[in-house]
C-alpha atoms as a PDB file:
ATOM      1  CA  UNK A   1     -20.302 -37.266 -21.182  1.00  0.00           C
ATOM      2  CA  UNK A   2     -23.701 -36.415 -20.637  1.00  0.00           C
ATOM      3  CA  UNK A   3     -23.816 -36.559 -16.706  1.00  0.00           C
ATOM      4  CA  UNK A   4     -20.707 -34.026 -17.083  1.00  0.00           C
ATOM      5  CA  UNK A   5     -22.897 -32.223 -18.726  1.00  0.00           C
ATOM      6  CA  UNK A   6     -25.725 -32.152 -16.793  1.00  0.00           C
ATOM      7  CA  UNK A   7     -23.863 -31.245 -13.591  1.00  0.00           C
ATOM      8  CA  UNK A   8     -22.346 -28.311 -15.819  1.00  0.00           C
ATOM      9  CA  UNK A   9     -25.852 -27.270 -16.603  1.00  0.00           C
ATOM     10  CA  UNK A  10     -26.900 -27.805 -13.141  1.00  0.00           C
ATOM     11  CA  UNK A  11     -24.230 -25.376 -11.490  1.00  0.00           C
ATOM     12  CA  UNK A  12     -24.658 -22.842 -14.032  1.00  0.00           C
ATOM     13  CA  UNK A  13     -28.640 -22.456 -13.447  1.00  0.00           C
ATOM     14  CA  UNK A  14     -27.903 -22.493  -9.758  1.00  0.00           C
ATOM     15  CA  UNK A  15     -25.651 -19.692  -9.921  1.00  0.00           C
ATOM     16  CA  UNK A  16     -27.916 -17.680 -12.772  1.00  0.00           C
ATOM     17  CA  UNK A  17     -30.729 -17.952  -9.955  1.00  0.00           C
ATOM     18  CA  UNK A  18     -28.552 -16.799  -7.259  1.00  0.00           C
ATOM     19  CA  UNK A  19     -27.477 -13.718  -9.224  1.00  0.00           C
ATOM     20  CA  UNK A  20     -30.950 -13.259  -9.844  1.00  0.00           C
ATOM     21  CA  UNK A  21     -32.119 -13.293  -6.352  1.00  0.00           C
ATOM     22  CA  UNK A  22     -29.490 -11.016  -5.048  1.00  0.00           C
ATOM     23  CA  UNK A  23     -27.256 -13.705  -2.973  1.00  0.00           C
ATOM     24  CA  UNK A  24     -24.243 -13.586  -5.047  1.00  0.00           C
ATOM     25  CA  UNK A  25     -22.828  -9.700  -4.828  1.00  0.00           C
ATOM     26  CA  UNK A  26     -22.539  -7.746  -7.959  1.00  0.00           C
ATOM     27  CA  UNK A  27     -19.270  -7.375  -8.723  1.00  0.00           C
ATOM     28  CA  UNK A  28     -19.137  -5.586  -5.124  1.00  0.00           C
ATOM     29  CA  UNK A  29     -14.956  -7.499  -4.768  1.00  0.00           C
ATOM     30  CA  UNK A  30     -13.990  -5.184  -7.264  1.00  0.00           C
ATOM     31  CA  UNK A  31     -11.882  -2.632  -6.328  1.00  0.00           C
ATOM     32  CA  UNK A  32     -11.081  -1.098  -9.587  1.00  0.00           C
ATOM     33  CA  UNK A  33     -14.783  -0.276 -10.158  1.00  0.00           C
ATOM     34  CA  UNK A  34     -14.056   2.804  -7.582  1.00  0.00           C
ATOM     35  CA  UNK A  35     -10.824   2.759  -6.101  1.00  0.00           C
ATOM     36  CA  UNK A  36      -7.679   3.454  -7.422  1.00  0.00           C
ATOM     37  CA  UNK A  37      -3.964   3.179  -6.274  1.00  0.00           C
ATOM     38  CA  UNK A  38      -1.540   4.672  -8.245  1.00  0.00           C
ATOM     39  CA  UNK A  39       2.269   3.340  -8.260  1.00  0.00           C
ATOM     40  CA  UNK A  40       1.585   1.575  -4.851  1.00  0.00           C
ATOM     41  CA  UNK A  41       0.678  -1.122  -2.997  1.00  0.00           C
ATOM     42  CA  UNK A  42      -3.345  -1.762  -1.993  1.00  0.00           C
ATOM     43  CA  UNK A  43      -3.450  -3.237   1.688  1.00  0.00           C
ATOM     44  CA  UNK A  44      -6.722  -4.030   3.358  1.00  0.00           C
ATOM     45  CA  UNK A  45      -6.905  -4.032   7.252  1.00  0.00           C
ATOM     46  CA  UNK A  46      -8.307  -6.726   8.640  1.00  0.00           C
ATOM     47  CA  UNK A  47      -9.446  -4.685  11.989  1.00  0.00           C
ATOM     48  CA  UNK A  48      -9.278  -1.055  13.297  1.00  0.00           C
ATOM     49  CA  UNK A  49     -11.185   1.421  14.829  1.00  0.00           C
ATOM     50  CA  UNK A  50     -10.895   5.247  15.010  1.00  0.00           C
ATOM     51  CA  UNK A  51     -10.051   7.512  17.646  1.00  0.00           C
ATOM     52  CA  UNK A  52      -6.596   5.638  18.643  1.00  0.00           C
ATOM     53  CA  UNK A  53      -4.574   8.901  18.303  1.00  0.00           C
ATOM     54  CA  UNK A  54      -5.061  12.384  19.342  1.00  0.00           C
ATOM     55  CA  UNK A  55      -8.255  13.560  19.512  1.00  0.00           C
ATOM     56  CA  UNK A  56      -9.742  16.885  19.594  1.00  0.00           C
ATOM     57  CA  UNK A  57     -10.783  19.337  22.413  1.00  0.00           C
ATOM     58  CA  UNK A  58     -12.624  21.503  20.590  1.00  0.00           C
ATOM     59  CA  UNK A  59     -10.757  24.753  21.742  1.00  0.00           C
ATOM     60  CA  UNK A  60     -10.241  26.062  18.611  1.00  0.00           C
ATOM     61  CA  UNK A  61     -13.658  26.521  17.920  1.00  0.00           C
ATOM     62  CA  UNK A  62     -15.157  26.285  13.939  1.00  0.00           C
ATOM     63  CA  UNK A  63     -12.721  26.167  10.933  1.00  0.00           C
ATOM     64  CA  UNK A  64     -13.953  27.667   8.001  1.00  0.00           C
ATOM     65  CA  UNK A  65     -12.113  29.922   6.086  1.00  0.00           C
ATOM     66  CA  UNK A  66     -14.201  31.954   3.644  1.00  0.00           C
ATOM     67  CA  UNK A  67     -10.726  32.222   1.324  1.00  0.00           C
ATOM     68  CA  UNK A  68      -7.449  30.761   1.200  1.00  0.00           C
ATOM     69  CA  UNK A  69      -4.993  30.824   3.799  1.00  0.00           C
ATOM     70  CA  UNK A  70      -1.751  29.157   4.994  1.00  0.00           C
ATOM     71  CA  UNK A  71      -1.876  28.782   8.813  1.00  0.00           C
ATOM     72  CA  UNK A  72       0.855  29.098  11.542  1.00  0.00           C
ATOM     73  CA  UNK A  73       1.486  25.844  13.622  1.00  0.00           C
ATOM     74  CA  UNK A  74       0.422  25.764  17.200  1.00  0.00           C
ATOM     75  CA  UNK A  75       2.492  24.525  20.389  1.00  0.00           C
ATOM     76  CA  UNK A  76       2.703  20.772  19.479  1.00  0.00           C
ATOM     77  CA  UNK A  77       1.312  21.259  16.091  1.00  0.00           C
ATOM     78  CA  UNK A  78      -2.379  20.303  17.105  1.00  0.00           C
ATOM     79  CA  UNK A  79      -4.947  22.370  15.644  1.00  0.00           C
ATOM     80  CA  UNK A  80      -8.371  21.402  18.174  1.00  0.00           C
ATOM     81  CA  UNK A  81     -11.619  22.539  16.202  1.00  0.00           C
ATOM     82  CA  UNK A  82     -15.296  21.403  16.938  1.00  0.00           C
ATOM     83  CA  UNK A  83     -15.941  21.166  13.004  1.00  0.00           C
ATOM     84  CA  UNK A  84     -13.684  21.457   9.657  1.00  0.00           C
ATOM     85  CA  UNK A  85     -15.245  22.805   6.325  1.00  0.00           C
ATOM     86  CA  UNK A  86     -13.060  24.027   3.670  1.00  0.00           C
ATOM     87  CA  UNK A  87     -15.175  25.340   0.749  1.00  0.00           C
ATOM     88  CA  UNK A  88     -15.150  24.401  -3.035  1.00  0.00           C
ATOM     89  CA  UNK A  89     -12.544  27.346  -4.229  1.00  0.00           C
ATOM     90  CA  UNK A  90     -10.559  27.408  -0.666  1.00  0.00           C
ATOM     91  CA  UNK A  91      -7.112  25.993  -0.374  1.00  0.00           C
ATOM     92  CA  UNK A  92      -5.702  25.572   3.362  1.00  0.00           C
ATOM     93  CA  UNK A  93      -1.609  25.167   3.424  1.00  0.00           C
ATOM     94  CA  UNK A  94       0.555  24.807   6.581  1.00  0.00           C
ATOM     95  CA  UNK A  95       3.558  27.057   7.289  1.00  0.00           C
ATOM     96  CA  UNK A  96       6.323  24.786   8.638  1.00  0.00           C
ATOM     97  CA  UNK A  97       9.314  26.904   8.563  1.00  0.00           C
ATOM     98  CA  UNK A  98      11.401  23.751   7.431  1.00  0.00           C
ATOM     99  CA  UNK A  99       9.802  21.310  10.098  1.00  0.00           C
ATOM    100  CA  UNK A 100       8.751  18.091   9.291  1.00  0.00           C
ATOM    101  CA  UNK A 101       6.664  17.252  12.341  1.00  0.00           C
ATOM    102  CA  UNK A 102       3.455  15.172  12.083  1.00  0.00           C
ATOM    103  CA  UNK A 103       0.728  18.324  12.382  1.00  0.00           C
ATOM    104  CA  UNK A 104      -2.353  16.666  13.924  1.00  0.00           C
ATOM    105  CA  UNK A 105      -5.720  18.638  12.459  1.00  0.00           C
ATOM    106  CA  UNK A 106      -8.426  17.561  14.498  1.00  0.00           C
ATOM    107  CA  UNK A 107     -11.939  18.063  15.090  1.00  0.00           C
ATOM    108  CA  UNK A 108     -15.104  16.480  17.626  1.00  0.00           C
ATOM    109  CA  UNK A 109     -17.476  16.987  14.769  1.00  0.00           C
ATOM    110  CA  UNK A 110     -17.653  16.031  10.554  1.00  0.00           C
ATOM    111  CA  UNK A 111     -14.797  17.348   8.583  1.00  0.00           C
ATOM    112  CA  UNK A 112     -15.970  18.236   5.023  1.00  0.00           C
ATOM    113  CA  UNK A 113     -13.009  18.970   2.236  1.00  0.00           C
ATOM    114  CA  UNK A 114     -14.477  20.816  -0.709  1.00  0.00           C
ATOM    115  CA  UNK A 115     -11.682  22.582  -1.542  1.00  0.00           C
ATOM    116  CA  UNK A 116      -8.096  21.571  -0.991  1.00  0.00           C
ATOM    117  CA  UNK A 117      -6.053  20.788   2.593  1.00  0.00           C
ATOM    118  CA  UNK A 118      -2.452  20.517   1.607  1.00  0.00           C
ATOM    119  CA  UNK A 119      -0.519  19.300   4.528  1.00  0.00           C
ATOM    120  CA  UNK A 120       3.294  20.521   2.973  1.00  0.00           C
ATOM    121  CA  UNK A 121       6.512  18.128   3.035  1.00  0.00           C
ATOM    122  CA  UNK A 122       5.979  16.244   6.215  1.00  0.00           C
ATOM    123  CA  UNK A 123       3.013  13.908   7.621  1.00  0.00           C
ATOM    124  CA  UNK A 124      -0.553  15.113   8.319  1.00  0.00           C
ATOM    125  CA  UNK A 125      -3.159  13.433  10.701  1.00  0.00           C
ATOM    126  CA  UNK A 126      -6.850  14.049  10.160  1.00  0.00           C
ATOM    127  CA  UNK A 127      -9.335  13.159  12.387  1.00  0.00           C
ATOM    128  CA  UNK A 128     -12.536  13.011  13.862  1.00  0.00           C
ATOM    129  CA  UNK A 129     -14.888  10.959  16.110  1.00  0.00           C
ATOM    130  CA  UNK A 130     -17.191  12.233  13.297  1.00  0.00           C
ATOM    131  CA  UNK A 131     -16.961  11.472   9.398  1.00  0.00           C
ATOM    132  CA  UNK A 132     -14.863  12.396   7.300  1.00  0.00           C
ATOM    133  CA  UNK A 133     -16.197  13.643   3.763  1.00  0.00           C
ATOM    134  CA  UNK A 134     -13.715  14.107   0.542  1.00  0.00           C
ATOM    135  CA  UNK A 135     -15.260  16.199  -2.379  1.00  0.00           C
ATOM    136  CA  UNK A 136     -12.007  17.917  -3.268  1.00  0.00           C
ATOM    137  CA  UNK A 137      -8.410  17.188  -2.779  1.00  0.00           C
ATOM    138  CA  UNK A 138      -6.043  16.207   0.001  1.00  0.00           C
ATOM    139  CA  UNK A 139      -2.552  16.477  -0.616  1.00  0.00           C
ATOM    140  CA  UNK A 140       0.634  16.186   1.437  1.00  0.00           C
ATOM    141  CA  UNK A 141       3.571  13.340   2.933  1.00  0.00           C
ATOM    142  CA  UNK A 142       1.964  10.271   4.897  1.00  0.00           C
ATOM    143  CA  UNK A 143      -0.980  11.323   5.346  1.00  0.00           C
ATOM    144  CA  UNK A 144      -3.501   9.675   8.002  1.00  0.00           C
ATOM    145  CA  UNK A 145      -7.354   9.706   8.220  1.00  0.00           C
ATOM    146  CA  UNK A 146      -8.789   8.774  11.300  1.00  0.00           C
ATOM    147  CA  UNK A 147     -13.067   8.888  11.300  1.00  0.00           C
ATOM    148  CA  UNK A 148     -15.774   6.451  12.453  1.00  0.00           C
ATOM    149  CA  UNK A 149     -16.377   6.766   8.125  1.00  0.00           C
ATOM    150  CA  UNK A 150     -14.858   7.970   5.443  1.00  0.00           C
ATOM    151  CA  UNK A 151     -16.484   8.726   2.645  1.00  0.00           C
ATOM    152  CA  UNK A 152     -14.305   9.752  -1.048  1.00  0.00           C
ATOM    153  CA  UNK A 153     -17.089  10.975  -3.790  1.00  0.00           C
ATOM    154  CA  UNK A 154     -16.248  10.946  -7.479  1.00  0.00           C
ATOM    155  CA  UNK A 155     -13.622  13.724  -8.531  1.00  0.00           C
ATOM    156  CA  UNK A 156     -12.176  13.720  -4.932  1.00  0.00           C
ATOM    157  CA  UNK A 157      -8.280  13.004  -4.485  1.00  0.00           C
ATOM    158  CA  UNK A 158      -5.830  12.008  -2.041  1.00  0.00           C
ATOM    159  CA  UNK A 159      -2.230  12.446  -3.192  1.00  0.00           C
ATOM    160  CA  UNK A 160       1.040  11.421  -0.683  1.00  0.00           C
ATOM    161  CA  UNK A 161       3.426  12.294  -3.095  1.00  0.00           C
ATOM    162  CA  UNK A 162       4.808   8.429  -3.423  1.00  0.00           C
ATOM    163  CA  UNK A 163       4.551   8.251   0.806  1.00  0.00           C
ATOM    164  CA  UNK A 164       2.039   6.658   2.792  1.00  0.00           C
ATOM    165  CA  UNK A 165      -2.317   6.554   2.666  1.00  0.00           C
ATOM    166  CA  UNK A 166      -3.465   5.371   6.032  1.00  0.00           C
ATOM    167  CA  UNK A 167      -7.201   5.297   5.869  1.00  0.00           C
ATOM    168  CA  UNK A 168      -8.500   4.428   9.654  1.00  0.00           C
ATOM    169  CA  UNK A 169     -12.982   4.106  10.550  1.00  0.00           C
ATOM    170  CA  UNK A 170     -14.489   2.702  12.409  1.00  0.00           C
ATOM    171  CA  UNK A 171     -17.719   1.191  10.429  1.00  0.00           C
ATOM    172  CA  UNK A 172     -15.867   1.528   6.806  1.00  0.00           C
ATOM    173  CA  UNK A 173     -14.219   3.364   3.506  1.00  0.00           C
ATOM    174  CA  UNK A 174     -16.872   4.320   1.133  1.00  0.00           C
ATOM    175  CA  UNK A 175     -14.864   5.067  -1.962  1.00  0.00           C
ATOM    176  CA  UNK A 176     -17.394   6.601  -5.001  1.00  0.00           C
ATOM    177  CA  UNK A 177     -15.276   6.985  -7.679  1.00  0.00           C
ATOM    178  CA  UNK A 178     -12.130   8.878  -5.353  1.00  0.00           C
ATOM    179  CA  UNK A 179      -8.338   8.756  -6.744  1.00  0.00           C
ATOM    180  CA  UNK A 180      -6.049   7.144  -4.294  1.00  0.00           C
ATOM    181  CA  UNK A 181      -2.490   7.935  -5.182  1.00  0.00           C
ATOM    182  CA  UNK A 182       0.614   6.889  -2.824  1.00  0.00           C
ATOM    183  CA  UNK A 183       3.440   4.267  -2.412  1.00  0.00           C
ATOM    184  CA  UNK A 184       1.440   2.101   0.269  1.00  0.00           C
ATOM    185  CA  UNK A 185      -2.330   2.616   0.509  1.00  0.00           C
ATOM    186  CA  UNK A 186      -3.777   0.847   3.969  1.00  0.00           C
ATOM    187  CA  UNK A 187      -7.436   1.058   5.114  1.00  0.00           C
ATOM    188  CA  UNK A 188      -8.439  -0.526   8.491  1.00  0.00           C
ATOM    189  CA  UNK A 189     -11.359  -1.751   8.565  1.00  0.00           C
ATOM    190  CA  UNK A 190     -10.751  -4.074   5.487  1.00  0.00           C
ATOM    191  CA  UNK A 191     -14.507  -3.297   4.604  1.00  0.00           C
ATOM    192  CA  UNK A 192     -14.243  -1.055   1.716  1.00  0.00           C
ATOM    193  CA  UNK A 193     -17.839  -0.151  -0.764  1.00  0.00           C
ATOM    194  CA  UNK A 194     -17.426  -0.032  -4.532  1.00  0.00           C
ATOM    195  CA  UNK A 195     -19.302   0.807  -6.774  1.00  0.00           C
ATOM    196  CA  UNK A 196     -20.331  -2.279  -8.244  1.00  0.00           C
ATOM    197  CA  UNK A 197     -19.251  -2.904 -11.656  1.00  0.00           C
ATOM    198  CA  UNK A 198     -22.573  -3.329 -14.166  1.00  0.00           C
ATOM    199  CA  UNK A 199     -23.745  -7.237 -15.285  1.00  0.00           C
ATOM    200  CA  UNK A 200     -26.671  -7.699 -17.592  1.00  0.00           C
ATOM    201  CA  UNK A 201     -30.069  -7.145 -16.702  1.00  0.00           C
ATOM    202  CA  UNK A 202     -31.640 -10.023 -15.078  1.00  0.00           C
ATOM    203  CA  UNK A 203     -33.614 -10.975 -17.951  1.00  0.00           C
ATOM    204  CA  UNK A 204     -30.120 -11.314 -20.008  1.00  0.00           C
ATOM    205  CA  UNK A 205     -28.984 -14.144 -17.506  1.00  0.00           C
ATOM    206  CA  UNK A 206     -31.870 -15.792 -17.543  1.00  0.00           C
ATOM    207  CA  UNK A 207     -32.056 -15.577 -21.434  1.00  0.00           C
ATOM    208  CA  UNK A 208     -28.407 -16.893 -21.219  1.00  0.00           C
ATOM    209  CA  UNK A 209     -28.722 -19.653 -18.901  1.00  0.00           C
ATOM    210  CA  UNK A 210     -31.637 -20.942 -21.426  1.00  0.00           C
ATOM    211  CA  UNK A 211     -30.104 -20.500 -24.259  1.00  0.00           C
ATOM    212  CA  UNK A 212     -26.993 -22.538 -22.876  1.00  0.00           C
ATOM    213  CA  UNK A 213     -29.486 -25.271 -21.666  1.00  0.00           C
ATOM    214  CA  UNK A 214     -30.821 -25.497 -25.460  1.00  0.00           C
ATOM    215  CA  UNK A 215     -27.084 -25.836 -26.137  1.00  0.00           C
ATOM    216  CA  UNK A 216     -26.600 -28.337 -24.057  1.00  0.00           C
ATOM    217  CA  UNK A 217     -29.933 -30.777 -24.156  1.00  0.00           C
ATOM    218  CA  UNK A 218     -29.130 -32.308 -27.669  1.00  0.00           C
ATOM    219  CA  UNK A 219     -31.701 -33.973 -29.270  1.00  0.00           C
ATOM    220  CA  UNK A 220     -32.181 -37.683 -28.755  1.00  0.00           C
ATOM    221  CA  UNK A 221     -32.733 -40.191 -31.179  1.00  0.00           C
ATOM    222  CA  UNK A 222     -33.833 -43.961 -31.280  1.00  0.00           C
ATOM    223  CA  UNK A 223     -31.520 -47.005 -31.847  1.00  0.00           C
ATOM    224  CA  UNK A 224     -32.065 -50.817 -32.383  1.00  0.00           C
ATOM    225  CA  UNK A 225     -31.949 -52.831 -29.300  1.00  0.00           C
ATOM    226  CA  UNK A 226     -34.115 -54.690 -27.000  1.00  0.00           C
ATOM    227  CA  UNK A 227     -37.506 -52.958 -26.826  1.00  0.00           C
ATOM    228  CA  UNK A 228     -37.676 -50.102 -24.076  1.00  0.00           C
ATOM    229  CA  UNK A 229     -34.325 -49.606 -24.379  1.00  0.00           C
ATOM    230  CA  UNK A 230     -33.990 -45.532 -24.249  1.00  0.00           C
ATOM    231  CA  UNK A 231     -32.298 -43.274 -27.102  1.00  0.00           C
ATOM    232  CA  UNK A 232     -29.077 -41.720 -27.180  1.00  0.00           C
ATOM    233  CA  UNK A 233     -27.931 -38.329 -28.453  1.00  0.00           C
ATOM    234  CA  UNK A 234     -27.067 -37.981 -32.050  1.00  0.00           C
END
């Protein structure tokens, strides 16, 4: 009984001191600390990179609309900008005249969403060789972002209507407090940062690893036997 004990105690302080020195993450597996996925299905990539689809030529120059605006599709439906910004305030819309096509919106540089891109009834492809930066909200029908990073800060959402999330980078999906909400939510890499979720302060494990150890090291008292025999717990 005791050794079971003592092997408890053992693997407990072990652990304490590996929290303590940093080795063990902090509650860094946890995806509900930042991410969520609403009515779907959470799938993590095991590999991917960005840039596999089309990519940008840069013809179209700078997007920035200084108000809202609902834009006419190109030949092919490939919009080819250097950089996207759409401001805190601006919503951008699509005018599909009943097409569902995939409408690739594409830059060489960061794209930056303060505001809102609403990519309509049929699929939307974002990306960049750059990041990709969510402060506002993306909404539309299988939507795809493809960046070497993707970054979704608190109050930020992406919103497929019950369709598809495809979240593609290259190095990895920050997520810092963003609302995922689709039927099947995929990120590739499978890397994705959390914020971790809060344990007590170091000086609260240690306190509680000592305080189990007074639990555990009962006091020992003396018996009748041979002399030099040892005590047992009582």
């Amino acid at each position: 009984m005791r050794s079971l004990a003592a092997r408890f105690l053992g693997t407990t302080l072990v652990m304490t001191f590996l929290f303590l020195i940093g080795v063990l993450p902090a509650g860094a597996a946890t995806i509900s600390s930042g991410l969520s996925g609403t009515g779907g299905l959470l799938s993590l990539g095991s590999s991917g990179t960005s840039g596999t689809g089309p990519v940008s030529d840069g013809s179209d120059g700078i997007f920035q609309p200084l108000q809202s605006v609902n834009l006419d599709l190109p030949p092919q439906d490939v919009f080819n900008f250097t950089t996207i910004t759409i401001d805190p305030s601006v919503s951008v819309g699509f005018i599909r005249n009943g097409s569902n096509a995939t409408i690739d919106f594409l830059a060489t540089g960061d794209i930056l969403i303060d505001g809102t891109l609403d990519g309509g009834s049929g699929p939307l492809y974002l990306s960049t060789p750059g990041s990709i930066t969510l402060n506002g909200s993306l909404i539309g029908q299988d939507l795809t972002l493809s960046a070497s990073q993707i970054i979704l800060n608190s109050g930020s959402t992406i919103d497929a209507n019950g369709s598809s999330i495809n979240l593609v980078a290259g190095s990895s999906v920050q997520n810092n407090g963003g609302l995922l909400a689709g039927g099947v939510i995929t990120t590739s890499p499978g890397l994705i940062h959390v914020a971790p979720v809060p344990l007590p302060a170091s000086g609260g494990l240690l306190g509680w690893a000592l305080g189990l150890m007074a639990l555990l090291m009962v006091r020992r008292c003396p018996v009748a036997g041979p002399e030099g025999q040892r005590g047992i717990s009582c």
